[in-house]
N, C-alpha and C. Protein backbone atom coordinates (compact mmCIF):
# COMPACT_ATOMS: atom_id res chain seq x y z
N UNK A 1 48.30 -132.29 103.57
CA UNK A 1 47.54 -131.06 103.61
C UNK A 1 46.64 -130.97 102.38
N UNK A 2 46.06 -132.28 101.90
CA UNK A 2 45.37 -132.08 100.67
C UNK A 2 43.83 -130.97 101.03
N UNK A 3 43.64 -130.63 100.12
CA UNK A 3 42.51 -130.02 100.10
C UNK A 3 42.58 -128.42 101.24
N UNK A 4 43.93 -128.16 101.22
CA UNK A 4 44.50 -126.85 102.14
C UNK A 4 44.88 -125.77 100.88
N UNK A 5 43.69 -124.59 101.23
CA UNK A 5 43.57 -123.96 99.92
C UNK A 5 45.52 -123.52 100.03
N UNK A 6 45.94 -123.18 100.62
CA UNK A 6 47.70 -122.38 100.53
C UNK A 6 48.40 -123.71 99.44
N UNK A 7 48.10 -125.18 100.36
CA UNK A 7 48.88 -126.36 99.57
C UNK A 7 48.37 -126.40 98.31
N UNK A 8 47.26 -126.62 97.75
CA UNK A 8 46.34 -126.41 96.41
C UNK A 8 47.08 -125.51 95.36
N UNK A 9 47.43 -124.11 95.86
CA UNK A 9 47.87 -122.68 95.36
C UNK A 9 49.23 -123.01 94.89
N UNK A 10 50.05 -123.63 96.10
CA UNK A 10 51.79 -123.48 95.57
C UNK A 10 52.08 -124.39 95.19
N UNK A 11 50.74 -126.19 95.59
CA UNK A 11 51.53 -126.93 94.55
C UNK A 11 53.02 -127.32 94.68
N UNK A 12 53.81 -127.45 94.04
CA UNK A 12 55.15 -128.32 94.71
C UNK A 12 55.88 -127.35 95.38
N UNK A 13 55.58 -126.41 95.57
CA UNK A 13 56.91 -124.93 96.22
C UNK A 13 55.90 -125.13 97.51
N UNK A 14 55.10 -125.82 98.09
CA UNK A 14 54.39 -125.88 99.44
C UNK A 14 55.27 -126.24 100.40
N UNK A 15 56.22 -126.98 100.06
CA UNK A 15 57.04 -127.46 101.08
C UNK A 15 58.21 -126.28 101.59
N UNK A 16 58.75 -125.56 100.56
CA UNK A 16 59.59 -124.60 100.09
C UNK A 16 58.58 -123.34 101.31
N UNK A 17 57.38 -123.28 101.03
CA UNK A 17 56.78 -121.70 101.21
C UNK A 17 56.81 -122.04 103.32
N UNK A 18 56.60 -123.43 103.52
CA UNK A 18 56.74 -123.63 104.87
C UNK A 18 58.07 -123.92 105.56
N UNK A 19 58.48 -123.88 104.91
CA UNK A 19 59.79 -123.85 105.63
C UNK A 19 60.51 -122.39 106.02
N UNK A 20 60.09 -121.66 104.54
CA UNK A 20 60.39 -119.64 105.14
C UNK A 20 59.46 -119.36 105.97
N UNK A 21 58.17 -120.24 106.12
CA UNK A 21 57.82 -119.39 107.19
C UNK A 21 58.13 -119.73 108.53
N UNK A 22 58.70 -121.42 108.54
CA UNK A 22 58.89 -121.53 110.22
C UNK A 22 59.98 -122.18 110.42
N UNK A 23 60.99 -122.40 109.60
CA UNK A 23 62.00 -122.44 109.49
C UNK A 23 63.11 -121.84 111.27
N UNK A 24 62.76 -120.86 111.61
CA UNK A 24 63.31 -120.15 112.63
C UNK A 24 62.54 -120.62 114.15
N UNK A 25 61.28 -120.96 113.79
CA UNK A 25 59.97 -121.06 115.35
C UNK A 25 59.76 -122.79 115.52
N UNK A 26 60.36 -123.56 114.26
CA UNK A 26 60.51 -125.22 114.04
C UNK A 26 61.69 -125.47 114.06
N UNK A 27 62.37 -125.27 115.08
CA UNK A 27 63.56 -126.20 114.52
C UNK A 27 63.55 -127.88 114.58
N UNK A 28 62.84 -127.89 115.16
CA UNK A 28 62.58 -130.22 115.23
C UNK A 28 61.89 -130.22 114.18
N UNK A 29 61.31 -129.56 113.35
CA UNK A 29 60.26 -129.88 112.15
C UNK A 29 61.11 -130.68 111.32
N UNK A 30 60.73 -132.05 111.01
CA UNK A 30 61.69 -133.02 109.92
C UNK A 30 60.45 -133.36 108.46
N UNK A 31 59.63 -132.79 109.13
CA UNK A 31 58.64 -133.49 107.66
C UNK A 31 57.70 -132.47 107.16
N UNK A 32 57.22 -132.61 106.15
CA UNK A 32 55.85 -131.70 105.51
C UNK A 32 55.21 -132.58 105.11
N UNK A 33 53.87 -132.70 105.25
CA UNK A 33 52.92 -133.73 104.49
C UNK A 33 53.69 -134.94 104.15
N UNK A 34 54.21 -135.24 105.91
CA UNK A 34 54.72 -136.87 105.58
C UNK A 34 55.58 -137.32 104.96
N UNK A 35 56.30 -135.63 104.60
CA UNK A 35 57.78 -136.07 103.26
C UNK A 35 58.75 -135.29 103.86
N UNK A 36 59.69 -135.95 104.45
CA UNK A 36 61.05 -135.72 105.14
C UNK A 36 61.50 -134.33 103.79
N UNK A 37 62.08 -133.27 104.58
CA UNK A 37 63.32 -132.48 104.15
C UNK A 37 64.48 -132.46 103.93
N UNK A 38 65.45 -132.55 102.83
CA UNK A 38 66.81 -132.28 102.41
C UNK A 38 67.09 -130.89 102.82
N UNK A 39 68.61 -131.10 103.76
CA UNK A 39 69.09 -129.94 103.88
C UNK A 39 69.17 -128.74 102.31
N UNK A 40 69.46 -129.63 101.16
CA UNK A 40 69.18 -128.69 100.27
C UNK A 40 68.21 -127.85 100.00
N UNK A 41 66.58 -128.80 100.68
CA UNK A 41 65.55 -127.71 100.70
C UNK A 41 65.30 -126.63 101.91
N UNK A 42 66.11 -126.61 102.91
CA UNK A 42 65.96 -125.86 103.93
C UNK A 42 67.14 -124.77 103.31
N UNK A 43 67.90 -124.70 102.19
CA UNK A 43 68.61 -124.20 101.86
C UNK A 43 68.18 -123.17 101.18
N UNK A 44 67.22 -123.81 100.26
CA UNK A 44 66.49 -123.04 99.27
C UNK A 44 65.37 -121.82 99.83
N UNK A 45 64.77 -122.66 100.58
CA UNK A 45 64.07 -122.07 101.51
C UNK A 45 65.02 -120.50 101.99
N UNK A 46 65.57 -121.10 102.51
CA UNK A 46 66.43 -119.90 103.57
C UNK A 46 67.09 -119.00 102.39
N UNK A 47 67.34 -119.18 101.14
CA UNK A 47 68.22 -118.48 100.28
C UNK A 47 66.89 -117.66 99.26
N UNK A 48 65.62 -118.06 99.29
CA UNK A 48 64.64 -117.64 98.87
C UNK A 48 64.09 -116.55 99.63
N UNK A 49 64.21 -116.89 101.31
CA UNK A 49 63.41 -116.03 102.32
C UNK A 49 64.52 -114.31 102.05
N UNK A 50 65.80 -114.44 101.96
CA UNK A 50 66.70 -113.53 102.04
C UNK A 50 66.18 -113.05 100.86
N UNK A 51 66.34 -113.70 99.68
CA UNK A 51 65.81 -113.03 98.79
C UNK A 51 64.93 -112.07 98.98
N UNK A 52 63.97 -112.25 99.09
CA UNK A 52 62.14 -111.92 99.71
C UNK A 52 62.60 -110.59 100.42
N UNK A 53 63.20 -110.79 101.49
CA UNK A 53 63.41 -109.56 102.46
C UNK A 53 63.95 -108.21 101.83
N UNK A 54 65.71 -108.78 100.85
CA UNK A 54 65.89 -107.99 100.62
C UNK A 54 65.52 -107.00 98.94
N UNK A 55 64.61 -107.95 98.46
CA UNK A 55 63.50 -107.35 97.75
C UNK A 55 63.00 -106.39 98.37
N UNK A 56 61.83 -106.51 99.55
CA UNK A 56 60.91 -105.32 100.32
C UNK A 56 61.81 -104.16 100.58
N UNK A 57 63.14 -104.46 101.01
CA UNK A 57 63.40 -103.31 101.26
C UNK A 57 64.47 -102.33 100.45
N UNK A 58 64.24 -102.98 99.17
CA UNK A 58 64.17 -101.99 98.07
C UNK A 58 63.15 -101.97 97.24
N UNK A 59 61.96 -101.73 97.62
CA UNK A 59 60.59 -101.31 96.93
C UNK A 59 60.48 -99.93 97.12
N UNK A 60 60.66 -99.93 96.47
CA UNK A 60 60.24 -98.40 96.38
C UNK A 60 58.95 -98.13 97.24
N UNK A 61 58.52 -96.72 97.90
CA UNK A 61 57.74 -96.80 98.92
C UNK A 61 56.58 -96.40 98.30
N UNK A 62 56.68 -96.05 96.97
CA UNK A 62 55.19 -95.70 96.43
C UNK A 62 54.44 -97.30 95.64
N UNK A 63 55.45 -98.16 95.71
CA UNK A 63 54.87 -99.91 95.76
C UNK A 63 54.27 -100.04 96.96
N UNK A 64 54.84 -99.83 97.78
CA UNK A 64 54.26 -100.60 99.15
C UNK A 64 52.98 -100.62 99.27
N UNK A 65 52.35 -99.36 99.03
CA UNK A 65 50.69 -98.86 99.31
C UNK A 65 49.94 -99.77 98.35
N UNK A 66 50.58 -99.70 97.04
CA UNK A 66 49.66 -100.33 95.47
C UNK A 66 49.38 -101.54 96.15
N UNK A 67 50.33 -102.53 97.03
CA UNK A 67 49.52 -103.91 96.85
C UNK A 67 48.36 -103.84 97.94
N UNK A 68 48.18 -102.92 98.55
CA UNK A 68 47.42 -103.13 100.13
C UNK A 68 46.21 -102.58 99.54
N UNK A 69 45.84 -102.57 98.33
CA UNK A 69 44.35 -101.97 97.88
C UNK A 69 44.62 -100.76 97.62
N UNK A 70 43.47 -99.83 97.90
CA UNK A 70 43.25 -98.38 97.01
C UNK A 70 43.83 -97.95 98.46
N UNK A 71 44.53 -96.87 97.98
CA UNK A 71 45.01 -95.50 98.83
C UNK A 71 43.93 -94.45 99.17
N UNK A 72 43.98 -94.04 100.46
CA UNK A 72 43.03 -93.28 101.16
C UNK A 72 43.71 -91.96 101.04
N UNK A 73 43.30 -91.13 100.22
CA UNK A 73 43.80 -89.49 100.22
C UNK A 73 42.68 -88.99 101.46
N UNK A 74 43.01 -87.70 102.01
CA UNK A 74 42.61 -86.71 102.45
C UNK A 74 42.59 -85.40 102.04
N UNK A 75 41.13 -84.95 102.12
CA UNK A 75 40.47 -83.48 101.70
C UNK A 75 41.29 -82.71 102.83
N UNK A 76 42.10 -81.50 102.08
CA UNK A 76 42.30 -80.93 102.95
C UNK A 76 41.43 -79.47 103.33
C-alpha cells in the first residue's frame, strides 16, 4: 500500500489500524501488504479496538461535539 496516504500516516501501526477495522467482515484475511499476521497481532488489534470503544463511551458528551468542528448554536 505504498504511497496510500492512511499507510504513509500510521506507518508501522498500518497493519494494527486494519485489522480493527476488518478484523470481524475478513475473516480469511491472512496478509497486509504481503506480510502474513501473528495471532499476537490480531490480538493487539482486537485488545486495542475494545480499548477504543470503551474510551467513546466514556467521553464525556460535551467531547463528542469538539472533535466534529465548530458547534452550531441557535438564536432563539
Amino acid at each position: 500500500m505504498a504511497g496510500c496516504p492512511l499507510a504513509d500516516e500510521k506507518g508501522d501501526e498500518f497493519k494494527k489500524e486494519i485489522l480493527i477495522a476488518l478484523m470481524e467482515d475478513c475473516s480469511k484475511l491472512v496478509k497486509i501488504n504481503n506480510e502474513k499476521f501473528t495471532p499476537e497481532d490480531m490480538a493487539e488489534a482486537r485488545t486495542a479496538k475494545e480499548e477504543r470503544i470503551e474510551a467513546a463511551k466514556n467521553k464525556p458528551p460535551a467531547e463528542e461535539g469538539a472533535e466534529g468542528g465548530e458547534e452550531v448554536q441557535e438564536d432563539d
